[in-house]
N, C-alpha and C. Protein backbone atom coordinates (compact mmCIF):
# COMPACT_ATOMS: atom_id res chain seq x y z
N UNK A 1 -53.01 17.04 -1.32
CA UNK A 1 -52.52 16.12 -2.32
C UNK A 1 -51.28 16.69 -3.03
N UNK A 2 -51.23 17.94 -3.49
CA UNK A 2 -49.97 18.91 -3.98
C UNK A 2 -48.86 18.44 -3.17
N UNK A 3 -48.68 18.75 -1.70
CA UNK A 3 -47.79 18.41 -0.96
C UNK A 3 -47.36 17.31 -0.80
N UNK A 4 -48.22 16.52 -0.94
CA UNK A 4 -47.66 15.10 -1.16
C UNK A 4 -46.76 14.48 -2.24
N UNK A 5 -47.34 14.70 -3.22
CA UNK A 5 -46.65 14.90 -4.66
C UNK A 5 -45.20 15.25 -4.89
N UNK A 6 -45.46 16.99 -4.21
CA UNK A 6 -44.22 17.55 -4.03
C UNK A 6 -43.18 16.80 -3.03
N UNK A 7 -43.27 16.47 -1.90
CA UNK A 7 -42.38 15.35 -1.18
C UNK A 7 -42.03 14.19 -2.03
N UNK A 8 -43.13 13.24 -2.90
CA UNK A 8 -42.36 12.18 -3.15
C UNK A 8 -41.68 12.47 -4.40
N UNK A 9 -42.08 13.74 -5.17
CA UNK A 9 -40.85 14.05 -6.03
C UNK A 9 -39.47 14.14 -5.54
N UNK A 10 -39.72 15.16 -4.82
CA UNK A 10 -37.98 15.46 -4.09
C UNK A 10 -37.56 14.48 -3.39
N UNK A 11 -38.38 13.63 -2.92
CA UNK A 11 -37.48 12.35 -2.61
C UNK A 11 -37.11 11.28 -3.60
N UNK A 12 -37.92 11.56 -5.05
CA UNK A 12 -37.34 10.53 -5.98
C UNK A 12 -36.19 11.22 -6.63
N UNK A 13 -36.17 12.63 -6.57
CA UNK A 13 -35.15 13.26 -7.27
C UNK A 13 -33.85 12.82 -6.36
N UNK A 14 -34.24 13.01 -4.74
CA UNK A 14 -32.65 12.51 -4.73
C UNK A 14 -32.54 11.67 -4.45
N UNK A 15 -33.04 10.73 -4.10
CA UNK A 15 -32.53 9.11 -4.37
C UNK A 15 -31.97 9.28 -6.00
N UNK A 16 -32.41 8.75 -6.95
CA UNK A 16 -31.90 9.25 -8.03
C UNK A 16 -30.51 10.17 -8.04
N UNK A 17 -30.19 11.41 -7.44
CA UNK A 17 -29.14 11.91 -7.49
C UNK A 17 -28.66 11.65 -6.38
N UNK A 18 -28.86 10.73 -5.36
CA UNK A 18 -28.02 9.88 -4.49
C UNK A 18 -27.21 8.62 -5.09
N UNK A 19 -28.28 7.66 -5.61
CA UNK A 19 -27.98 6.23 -6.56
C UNK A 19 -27.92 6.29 -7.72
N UNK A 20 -27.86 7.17 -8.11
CA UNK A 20 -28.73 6.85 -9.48
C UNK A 20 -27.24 7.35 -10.18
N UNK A 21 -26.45 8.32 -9.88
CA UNK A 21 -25.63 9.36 -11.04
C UNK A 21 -24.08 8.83 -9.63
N UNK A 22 -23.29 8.85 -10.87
CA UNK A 22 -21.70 8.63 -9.96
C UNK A 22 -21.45 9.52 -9.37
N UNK A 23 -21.38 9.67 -8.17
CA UNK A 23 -21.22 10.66 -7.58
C UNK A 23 -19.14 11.13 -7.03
N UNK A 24 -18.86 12.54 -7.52
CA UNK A 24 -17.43 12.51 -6.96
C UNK A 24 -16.57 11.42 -5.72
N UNK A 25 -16.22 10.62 -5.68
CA UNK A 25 -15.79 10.06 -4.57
C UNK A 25 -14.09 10.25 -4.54
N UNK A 26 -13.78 10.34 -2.75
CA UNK A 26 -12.58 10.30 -2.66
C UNK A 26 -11.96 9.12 -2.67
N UNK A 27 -10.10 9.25 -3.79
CA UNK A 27 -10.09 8.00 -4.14
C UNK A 27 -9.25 7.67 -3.01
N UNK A 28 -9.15 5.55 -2.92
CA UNK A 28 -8.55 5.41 -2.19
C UNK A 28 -6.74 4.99 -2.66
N UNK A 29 -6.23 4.62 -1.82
CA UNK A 29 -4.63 4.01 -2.31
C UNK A 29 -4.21 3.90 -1.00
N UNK A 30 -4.00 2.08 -1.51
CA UNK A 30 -3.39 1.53 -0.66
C UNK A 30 -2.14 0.29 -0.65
N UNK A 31 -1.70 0.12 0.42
CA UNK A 31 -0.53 -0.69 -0.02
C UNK A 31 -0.77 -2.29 0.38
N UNK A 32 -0.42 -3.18 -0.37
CA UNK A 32 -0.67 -4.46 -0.17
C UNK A 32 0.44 -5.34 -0.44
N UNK A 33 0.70 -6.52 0.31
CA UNK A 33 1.62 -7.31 -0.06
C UNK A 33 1.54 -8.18 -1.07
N UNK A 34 0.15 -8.52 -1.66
CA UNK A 34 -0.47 -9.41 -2.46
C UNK A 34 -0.77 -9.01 -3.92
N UNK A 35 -0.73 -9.48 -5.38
CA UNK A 35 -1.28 -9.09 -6.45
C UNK A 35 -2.85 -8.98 -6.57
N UNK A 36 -3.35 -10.12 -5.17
CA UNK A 36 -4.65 -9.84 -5.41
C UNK A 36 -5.57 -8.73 -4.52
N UNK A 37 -4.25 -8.14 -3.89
CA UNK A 37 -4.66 -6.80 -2.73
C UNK A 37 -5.50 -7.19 -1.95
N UNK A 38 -5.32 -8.36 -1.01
CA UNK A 38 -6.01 -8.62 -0.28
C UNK A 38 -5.45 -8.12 1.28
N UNK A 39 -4.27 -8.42 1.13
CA UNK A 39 -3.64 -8.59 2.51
C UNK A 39 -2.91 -6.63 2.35
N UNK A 40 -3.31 -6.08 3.04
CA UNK A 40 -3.16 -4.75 3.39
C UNK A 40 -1.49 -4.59 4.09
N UNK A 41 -0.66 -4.04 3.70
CA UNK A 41 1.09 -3.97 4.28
C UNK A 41 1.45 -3.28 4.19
N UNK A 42 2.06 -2.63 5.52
CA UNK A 42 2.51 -1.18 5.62
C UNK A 42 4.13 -1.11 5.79
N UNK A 43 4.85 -2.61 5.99
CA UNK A 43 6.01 -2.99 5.81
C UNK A 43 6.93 -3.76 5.38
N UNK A 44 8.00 -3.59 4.38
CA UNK A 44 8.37 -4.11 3.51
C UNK A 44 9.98 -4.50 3.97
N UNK A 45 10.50 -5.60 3.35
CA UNK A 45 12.06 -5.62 3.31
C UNK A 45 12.60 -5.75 1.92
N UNK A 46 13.50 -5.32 1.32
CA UNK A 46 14.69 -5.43 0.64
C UNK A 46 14.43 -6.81 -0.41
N UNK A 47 14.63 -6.57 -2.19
CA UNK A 47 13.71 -8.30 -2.76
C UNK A 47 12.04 -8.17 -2.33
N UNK A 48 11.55 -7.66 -2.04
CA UNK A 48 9.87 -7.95 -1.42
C UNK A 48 9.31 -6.83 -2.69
N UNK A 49 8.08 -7.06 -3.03
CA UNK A 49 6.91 -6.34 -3.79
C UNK A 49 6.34 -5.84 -3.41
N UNK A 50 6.62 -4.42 -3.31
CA UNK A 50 4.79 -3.86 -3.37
C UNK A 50 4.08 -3.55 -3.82
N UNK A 51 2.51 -3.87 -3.45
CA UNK A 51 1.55 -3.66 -4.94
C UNK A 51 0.27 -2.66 -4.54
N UNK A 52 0.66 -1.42 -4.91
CA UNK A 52 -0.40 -0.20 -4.66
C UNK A 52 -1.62 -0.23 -5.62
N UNK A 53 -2.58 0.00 -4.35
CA UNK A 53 -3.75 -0.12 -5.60
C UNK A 53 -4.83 0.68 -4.76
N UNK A 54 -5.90 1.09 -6.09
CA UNK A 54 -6.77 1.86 -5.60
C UNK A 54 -8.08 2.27 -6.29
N UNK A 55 -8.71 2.60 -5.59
CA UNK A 55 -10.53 3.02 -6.50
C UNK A 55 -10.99 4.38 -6.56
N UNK A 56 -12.21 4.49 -7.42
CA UNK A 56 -11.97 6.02 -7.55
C UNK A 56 -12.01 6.67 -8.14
N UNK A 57 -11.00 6.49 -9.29
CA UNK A 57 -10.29 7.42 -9.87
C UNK A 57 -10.82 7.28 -11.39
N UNK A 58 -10.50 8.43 -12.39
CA UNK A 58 -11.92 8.85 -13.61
C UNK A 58 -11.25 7.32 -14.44
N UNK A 59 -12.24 6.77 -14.79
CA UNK A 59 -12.28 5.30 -15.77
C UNK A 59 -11.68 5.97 -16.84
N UNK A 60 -10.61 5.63 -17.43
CA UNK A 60 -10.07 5.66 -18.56
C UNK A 60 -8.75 6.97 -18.50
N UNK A 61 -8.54 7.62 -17.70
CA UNK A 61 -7.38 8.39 -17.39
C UNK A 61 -6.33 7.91 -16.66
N UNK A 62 -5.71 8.39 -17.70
CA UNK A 62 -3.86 8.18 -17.09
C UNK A 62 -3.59 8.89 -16.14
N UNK A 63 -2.70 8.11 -15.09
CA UNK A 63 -2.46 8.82 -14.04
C UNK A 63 -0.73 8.48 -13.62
N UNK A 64 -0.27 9.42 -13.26
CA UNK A 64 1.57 9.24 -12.69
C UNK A 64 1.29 8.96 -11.20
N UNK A 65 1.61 7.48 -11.11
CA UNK A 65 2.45 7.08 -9.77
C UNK A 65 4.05 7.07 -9.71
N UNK A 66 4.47 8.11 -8.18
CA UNK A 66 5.47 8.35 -8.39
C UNK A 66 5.52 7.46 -6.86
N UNK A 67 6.92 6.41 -6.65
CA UNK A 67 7.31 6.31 -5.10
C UNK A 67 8.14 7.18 -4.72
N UNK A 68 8.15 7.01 -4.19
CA UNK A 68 9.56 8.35 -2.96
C UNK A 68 9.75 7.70 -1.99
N UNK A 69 11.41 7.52 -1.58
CA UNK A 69 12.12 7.34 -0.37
C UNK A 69 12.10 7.67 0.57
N UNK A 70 12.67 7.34 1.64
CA UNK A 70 12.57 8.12 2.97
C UNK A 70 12.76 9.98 2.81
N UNK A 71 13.79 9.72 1.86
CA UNK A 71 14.74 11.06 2.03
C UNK A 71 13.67 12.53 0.71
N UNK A 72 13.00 11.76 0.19
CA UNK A 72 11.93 12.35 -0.58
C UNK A 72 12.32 12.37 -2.06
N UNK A 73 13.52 11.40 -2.20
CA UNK A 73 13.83 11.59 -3.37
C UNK A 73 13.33 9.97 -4.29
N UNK A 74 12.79 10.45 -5.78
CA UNK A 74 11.50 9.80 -6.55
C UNK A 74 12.73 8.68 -6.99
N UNK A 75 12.11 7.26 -6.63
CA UNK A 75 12.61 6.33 -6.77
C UNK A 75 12.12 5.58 -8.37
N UNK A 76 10.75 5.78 -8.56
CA UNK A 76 10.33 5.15 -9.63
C UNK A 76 8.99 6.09 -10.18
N UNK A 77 9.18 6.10 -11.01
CA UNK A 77 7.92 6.88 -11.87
C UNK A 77 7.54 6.19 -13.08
N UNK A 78 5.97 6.18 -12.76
CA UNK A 78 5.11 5.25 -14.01
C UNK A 78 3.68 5.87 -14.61
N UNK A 79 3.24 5.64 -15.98
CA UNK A 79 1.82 6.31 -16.00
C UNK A 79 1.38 5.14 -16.39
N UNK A 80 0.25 4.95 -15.65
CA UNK A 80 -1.00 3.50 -15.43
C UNK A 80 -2.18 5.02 -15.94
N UNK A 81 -3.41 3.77 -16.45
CA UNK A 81 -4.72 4.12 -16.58
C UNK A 81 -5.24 3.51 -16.08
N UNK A 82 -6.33 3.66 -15.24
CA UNK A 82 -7.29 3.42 -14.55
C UNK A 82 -8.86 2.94 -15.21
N UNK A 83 -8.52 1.50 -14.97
CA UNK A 83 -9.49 0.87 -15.39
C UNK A 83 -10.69 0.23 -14.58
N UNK A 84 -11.72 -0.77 -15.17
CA UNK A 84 -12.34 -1.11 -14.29
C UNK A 84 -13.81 -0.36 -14.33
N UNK A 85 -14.90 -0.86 -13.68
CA UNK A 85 -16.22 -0.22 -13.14
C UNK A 85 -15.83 0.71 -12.11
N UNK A 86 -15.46 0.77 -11.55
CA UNK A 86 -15.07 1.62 -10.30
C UNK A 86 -13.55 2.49 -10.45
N UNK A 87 -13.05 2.72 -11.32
CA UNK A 87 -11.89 3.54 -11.85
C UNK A 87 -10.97 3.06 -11.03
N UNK A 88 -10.18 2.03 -11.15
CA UNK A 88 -8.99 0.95 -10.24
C UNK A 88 -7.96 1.24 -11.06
N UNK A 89 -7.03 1.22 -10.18
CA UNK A 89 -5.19 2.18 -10.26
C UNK A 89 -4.52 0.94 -9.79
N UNK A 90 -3.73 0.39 -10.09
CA UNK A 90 -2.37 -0.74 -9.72
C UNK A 90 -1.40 -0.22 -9.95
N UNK A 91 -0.40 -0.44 -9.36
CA UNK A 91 1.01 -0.64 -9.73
C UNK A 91 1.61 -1.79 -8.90
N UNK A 92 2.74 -1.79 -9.16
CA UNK A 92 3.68 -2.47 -8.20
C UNK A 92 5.24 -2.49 -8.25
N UNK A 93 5.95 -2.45 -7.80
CA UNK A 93 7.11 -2.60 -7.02
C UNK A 93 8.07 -3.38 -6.38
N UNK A 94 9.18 -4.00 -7.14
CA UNK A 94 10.08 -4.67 -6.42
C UNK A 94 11.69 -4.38 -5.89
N UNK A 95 11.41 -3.97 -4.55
CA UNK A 95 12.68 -3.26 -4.18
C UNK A 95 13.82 -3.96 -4.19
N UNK A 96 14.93 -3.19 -4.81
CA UNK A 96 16.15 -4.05 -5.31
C UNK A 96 17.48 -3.42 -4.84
N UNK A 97 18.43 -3.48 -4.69
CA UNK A 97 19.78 -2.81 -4.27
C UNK A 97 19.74 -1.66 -4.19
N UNK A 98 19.38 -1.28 -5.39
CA UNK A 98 19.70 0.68 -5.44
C UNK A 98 18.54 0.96 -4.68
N UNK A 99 17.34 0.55 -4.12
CA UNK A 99 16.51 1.12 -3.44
C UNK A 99 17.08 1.73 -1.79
N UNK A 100 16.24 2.10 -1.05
CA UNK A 100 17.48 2.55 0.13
C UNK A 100 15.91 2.58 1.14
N UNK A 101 16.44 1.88 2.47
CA UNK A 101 15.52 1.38 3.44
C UNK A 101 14.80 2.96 3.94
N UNK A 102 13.92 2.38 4.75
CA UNK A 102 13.21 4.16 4.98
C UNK A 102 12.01 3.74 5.37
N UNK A 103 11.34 5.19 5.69
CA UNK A 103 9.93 5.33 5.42
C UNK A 103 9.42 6.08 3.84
N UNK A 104 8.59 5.55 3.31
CA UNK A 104 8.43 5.76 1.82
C UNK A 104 7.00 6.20 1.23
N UNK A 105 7.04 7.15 0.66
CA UNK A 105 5.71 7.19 -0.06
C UNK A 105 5.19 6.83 -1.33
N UNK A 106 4.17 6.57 -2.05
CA UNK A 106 3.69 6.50 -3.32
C UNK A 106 2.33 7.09 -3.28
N UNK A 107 2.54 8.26 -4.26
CA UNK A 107 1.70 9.45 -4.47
C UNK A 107 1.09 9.11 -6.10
N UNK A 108 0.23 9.69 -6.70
CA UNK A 108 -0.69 9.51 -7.52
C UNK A 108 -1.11 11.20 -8.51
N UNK A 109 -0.36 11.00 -9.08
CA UNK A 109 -1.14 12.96 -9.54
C UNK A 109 -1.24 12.48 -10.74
N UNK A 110 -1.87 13.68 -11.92
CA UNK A 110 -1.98 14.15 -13.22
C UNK A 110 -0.76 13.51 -14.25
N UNK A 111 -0.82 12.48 -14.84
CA UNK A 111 -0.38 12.41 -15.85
C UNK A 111 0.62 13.23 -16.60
N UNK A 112 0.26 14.33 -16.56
CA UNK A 112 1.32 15.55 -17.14
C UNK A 112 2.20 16.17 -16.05
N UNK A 113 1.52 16.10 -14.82
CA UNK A 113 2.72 16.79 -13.95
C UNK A 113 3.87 16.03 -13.22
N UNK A 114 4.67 16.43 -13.32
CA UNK A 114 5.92 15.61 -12.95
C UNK A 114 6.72 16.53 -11.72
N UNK A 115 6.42 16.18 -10.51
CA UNK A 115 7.63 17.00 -8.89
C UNK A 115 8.36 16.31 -9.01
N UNK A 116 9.42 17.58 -8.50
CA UNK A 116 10.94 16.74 -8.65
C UNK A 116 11.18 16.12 -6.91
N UNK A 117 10.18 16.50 -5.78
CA UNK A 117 10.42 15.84 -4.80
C UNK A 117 8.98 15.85 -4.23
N UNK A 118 8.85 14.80 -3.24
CA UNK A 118 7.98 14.62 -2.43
C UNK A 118 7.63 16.03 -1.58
N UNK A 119 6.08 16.49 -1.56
CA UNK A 119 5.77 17.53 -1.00
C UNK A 119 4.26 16.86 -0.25
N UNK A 120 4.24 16.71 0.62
CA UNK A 120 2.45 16.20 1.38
C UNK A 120 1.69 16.89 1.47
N UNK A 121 1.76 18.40 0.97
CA UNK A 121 1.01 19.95 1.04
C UNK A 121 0.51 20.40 -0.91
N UNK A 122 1.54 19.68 -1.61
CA UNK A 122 1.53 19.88 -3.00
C UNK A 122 -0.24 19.67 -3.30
N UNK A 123 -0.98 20.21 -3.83
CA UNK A 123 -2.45 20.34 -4.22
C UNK A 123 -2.48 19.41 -5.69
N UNK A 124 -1.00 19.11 -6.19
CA UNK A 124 -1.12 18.18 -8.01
C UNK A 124 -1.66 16.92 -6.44
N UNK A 125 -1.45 16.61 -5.72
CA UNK A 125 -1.56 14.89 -5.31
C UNK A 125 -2.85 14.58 -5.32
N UNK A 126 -3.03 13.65 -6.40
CA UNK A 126 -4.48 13.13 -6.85
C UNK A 126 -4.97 12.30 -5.47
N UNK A 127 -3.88 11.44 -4.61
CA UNK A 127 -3.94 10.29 -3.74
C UNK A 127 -3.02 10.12 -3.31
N UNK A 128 -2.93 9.64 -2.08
CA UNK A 128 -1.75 9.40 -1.05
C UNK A 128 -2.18 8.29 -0.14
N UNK A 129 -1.40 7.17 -0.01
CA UNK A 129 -1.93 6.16 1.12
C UNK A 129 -1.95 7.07 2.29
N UNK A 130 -3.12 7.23 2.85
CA UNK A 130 -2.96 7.95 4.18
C UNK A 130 -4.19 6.94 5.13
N UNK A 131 -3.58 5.07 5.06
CA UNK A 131 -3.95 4.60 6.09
C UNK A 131 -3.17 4.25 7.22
N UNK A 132 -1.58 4.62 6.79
CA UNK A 132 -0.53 4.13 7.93
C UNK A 132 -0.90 5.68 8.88
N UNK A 133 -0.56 5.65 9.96
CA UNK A 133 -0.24 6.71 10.78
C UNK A 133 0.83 7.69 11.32
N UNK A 134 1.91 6.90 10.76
CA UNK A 134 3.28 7.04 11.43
C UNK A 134 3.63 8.04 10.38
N UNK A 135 3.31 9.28 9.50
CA UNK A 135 3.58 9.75 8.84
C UNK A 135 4.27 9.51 8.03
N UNK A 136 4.11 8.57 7.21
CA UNK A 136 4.60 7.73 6.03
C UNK A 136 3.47 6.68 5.40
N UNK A 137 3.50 5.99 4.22
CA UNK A 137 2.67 5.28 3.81
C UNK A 137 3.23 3.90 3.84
N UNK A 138 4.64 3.64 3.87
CA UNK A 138 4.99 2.27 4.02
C UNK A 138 6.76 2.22 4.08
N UNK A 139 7.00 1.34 5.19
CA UNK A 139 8.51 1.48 5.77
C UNK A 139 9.00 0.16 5.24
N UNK A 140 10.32 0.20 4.89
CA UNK A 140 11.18 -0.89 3.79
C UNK A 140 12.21 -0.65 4.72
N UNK A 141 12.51 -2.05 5.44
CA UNK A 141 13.61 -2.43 6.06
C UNK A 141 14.59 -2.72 5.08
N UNK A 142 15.77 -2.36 5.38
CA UNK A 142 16.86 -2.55 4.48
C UNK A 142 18.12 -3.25 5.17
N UNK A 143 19.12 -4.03 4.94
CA UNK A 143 20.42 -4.16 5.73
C UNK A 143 21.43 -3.32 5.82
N UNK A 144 21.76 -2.76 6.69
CA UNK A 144 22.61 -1.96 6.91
C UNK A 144 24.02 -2.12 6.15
N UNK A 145 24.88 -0.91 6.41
CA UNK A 145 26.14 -1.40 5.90
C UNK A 145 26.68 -1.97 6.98
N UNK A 146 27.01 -1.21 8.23
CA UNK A 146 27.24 -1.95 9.10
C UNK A 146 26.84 -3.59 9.28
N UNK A 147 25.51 -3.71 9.09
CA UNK A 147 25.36 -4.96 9.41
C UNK A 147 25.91 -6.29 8.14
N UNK A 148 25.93 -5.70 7.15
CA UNK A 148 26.50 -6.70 5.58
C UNK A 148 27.84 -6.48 6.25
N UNK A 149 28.65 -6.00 7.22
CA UNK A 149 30.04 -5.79 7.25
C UNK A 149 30.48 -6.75 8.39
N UNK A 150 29.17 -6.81 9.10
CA UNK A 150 29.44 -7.87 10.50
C UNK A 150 29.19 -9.31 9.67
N UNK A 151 28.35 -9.36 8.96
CA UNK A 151 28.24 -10.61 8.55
C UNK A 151 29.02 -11.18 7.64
N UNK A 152 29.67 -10.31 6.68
CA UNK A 152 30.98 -10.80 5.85
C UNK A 152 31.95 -11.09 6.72
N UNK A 153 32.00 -10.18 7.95
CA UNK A 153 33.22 -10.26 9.03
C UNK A 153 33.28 -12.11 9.57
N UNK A 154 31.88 -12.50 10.11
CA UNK A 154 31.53 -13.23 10.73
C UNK A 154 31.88 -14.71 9.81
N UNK A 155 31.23 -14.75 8.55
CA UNK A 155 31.73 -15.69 7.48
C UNK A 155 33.09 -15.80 7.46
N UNK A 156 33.96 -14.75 7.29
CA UNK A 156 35.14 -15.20 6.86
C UNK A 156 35.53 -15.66 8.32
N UNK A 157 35.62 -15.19 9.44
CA UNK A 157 36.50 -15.38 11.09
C UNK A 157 35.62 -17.34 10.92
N UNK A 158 34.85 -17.45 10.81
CA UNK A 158 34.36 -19.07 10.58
C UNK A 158 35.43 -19.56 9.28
N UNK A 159 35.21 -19.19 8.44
CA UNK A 159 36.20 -19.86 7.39
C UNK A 159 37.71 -19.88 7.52
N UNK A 160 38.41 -18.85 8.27
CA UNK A 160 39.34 -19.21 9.24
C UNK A 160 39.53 -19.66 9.86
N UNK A 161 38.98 -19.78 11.25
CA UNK A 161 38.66 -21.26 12.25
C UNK A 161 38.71 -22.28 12.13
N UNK A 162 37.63 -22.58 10.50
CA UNK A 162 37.91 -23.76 10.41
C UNK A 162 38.68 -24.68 9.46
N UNK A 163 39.79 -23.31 8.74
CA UNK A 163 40.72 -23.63 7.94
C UNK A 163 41.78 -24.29 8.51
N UNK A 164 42.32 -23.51 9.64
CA UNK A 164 42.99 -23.46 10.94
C UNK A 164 42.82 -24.75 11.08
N UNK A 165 41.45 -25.32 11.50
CA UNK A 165 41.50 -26.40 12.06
C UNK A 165 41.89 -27.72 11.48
N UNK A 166 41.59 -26.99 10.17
CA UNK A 166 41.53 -28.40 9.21
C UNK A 166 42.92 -28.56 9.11
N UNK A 167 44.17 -27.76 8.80
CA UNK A 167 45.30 -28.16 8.83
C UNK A 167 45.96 -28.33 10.35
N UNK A 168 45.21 -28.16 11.12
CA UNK A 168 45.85 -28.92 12.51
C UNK A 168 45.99 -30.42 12.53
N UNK A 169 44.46 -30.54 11.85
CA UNK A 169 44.40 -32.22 11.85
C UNK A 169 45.30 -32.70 10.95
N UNK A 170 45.55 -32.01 9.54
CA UNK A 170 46.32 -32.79 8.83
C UNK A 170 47.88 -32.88 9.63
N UNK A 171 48.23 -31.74 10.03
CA UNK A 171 49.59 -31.84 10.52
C UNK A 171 49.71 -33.12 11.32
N UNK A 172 48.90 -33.16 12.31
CA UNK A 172 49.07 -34.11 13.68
C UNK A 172 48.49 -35.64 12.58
N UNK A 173 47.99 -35.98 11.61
CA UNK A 173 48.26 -37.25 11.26
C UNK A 173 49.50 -37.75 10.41
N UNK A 174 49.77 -36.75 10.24
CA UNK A 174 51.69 -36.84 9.37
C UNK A 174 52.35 -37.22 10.53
């Protein structure tokens, strides 16, 4: 009868310290095209939002989301608190001119610590989207210069053409 006892204790103890007590969990962060983070997006263009979000993380602490560029240099830095039953992190993001196309990260550390560049080895990183594969967390197509240069090219050689044309016709009805 002792032994018995003793088993369904230790099995109520850890159920209990299975369910019962919050247990450390690793947090997540991820990237979405949506405010309501439904739709999961690992690629972005130029004008487009992105909205990082994540679970996890201690209910009521501030935390620094920093993005970073292709080139590792910190595009935007913000401190969010983490709210919610489940310690939930948002931000979001709308890439605008000065942003610069790439592969890009948005990292998550301590409130107080501030890197001056992207490091993937740095031990401050509270969280890192690490569901893309391609060694990056999310790629932002951008227009080239080249290509804004073909297309201004292309507008104006049309607005010539058909300047051209338009005073052909006037000539030949005089």
């Amino acid at each position: 009868m002792k032994k018995l006892s003793l088993v369904v204790t230790v099995f109520i103890v850890t159920a209990l310290l299975f369910f019962g007590i919050d247990r450390v969990s690793a947090q997540s962060w991820d990237s979405y095209s949506d405010l309501d983070h439904l739709n999961h997006c690992d690629s972005f263009r130029l004008h487009c939002t992105i909205c990082m979000c994540g679970k996890g993380f201690t209910q009521g602490q501030n935390y620094k989301i920093i993005y970073w560029d292709g080139q590792g240099y910190k595009r935007v830095a913000e401190v969010q608190k983490a709210t919610g039953p489940q310690g939930e992190l948002s931000s979001e993001h709308t890439f605008g001119p000065l942003d610069v196309g790439g592969d890009w990260h948005c990292t998550v550390y301590p409130a107080e610590y501030d890197p001056s560049s992207y490091n993937p080895a740095d031990t401050n990183i509270v969280a890192d989207d690490t569901l893309y594969t391609g060694g990056y967390d999310f790629n932002v197509a951008a227009i080239t210069v080249i290509a804004a240069i073909g297309v201004a090219g292309l507008c104006f050689g049309i607005y010539y053409w058909m300047r051209r044309r338009y005073r052909r016709v006037e000539v030949s009805r005089n």
